[in-house]
Protein backbone atom coordinates (compact mmCIF):
# COMPACT_ATOMS: atom_id res chain seq x y z
CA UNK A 1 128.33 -27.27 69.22
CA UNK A 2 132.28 -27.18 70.04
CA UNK A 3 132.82 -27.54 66.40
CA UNK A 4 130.82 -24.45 65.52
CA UNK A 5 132.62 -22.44 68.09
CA UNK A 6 135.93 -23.35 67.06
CA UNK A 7 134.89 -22.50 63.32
CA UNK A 8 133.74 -19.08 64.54
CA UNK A 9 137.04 -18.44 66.35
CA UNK A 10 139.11 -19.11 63.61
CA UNK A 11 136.68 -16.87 61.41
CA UNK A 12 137.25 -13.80 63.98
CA UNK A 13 140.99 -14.35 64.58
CA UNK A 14 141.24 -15.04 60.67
CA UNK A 15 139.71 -11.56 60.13
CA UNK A 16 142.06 -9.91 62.36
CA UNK A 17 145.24 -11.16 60.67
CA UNK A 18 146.49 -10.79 57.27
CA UNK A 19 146.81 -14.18 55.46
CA UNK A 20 149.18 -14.73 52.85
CA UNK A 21 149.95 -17.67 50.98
CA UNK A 22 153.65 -18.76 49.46
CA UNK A 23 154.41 -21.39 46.82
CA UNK A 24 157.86 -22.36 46.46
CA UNK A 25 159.18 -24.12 42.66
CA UNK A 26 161.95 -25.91 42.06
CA UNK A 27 162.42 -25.57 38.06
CA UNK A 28 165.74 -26.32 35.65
CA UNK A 29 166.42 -24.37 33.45
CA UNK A 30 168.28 -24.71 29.96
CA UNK A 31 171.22 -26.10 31.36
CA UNK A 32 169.73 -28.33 33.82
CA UNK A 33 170.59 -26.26 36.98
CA UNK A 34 168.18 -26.12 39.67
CA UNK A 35 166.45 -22.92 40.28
CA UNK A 36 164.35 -21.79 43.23
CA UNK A 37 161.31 -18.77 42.91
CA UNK A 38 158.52 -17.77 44.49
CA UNK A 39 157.86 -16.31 41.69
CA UNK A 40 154.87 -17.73 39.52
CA UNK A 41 156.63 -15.42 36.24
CA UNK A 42 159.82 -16.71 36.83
CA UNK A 43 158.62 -20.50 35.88
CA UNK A 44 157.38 -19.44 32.85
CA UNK A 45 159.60 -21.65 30.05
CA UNK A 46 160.77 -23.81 32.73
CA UNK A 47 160.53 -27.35 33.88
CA UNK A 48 158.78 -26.60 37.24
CA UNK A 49 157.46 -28.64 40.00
CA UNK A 50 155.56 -26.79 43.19
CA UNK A 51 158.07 -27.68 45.90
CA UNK A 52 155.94 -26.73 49.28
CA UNK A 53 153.30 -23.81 49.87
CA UNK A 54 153.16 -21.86 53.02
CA UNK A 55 150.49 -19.62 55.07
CA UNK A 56 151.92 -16.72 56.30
CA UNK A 57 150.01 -15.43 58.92
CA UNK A 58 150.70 -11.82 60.26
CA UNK A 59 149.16 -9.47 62.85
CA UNK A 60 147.56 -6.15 60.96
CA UNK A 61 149.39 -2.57 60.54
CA UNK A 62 148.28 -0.71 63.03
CA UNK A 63 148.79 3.14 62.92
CA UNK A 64 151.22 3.59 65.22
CA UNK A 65 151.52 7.69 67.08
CA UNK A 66 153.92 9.08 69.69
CA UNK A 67 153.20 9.72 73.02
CA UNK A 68 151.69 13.53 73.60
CA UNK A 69 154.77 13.58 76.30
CA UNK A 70 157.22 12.14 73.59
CA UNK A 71 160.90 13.72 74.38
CA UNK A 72 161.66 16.38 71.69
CA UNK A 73 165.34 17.82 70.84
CA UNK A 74 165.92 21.18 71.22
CA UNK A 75 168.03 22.92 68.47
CA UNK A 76 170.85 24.20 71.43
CA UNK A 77 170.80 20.01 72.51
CA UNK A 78 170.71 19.27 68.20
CA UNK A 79 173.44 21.62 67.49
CA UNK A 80 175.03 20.03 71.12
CA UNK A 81 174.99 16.79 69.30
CA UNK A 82 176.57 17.57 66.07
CA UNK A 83 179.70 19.12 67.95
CA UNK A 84 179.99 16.08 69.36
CA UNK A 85 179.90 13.92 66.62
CA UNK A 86 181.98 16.00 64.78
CA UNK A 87 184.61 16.05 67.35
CA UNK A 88 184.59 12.37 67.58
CA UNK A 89 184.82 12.05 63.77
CA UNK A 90 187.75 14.41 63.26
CA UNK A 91 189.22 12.07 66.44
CA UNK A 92 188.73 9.06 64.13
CA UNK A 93 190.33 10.86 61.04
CA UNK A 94 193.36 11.24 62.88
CA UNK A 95 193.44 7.75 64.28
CA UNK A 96 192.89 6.63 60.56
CA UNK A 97 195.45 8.98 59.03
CA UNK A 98 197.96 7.80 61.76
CA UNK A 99 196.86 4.09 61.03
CA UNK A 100 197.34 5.22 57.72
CA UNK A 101 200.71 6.12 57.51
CA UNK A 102 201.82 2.71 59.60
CA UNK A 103 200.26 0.71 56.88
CA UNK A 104 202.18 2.93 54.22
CA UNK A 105 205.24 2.76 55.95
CA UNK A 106 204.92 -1.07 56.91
CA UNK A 107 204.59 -1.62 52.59
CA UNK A 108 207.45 0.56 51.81
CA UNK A 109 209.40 -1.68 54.13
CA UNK A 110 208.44 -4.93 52.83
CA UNK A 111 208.93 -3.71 48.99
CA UNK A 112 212.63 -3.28 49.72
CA UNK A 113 212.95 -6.32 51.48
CA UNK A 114 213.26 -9.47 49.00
CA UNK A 115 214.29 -12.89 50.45
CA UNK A 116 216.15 -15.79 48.69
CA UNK A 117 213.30 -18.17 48.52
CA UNK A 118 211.27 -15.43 45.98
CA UNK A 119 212.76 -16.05 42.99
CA UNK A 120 209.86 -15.21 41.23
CA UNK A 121 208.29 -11.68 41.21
CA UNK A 122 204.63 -13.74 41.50
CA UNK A 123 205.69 -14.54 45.11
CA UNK A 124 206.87 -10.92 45.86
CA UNK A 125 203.13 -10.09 44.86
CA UNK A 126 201.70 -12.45 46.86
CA UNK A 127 203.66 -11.50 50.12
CA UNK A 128 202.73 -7.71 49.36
CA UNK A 129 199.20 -8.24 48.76
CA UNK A 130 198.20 -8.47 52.57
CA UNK A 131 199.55 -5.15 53.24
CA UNK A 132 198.28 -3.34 49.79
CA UNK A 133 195.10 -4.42 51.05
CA UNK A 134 195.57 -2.91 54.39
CA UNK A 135 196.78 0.40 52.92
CA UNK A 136 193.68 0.57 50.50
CA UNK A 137 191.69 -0.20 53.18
CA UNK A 138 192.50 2.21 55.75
CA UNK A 139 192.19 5.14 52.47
CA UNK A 140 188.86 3.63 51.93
CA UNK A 141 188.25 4.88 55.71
CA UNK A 142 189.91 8.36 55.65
CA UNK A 143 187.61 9.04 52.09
CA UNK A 144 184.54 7.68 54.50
CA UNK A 145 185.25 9.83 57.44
CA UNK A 146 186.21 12.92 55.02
CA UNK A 147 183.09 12.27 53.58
CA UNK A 148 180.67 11.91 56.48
CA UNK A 149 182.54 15.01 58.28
CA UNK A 150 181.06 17.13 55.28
CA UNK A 151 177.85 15.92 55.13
CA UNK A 152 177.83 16.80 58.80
CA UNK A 153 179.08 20.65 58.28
CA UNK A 154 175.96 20.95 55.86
């Protein structure tokens, strides 16, 4: 009698949710590396073994609709917004430029500087690097903000 319920249960609550089943392979391939797929195609040609299979079990898609009282933007608080964000961007553009021209300066500097123990121009690179990586990194940001700033004017 229990047992009967208990298969019944499982039969509702196994029609409620999705069941999906997932078989892992470890395979080599031509050189002998170890490969790992999901993917039933992907073992095709391969030395394969199934590695572990799982049940994925997930609650159903339910149709999902906003409130009748859900808050709506009005184009004077839209508009509102944008100002806002554009006058926070152009803020950051400045900060960035600024930032910008430290990082510039701060290379410009160390390029004339050149200390006894680089006798070799590979060393010279290799102190310079960390601040030609700053410099192309803060450009990288101005380009970002420019571009965001006229995506926002559209």
């Amino acid at each position: 009698m229990h047992r009967a319920w208990a298969v019944g249960f499982l039969l509702v609550c196994g029609a409620a949710y999705a069941q999906q089943s997932t078989e892992i392979y470890r395979c080599l391939d031509a050189d002998g590396r170890r490969h790992y797929t999901n993917s039933k195609k992907e073992t095709a040609g391969m030395k394969c073994e199934l590695v572990t299979t799982q049940i994925n079990v997930a609650p159903p898609q339910q149709a999902r609709t906003p409130p009748q009282n859900f808050p709506r933007e009005t184009p004077r608080q839209s508009a509102s917004a944008r100002e806002r964000q554009r006058e926070i961007l152009e803020r950051e553009l400045v900060a960035e430029q600024k930032a910008l021209e430290q990082a510039r300066s701060a290379l410009a500097e160390q390029e004339s500087v050149r200390s006894g123990d680089e006798r070799n121009y590979a060393r010279v690179l290799e102190r310079l690097q960390p601040y030609k990586d700053t410099v192309q990194n803060h450009e990288k940001n101005v380009q970002a903000l420019q571009r965001e700033l006229a995506n926002l004017k559209q």
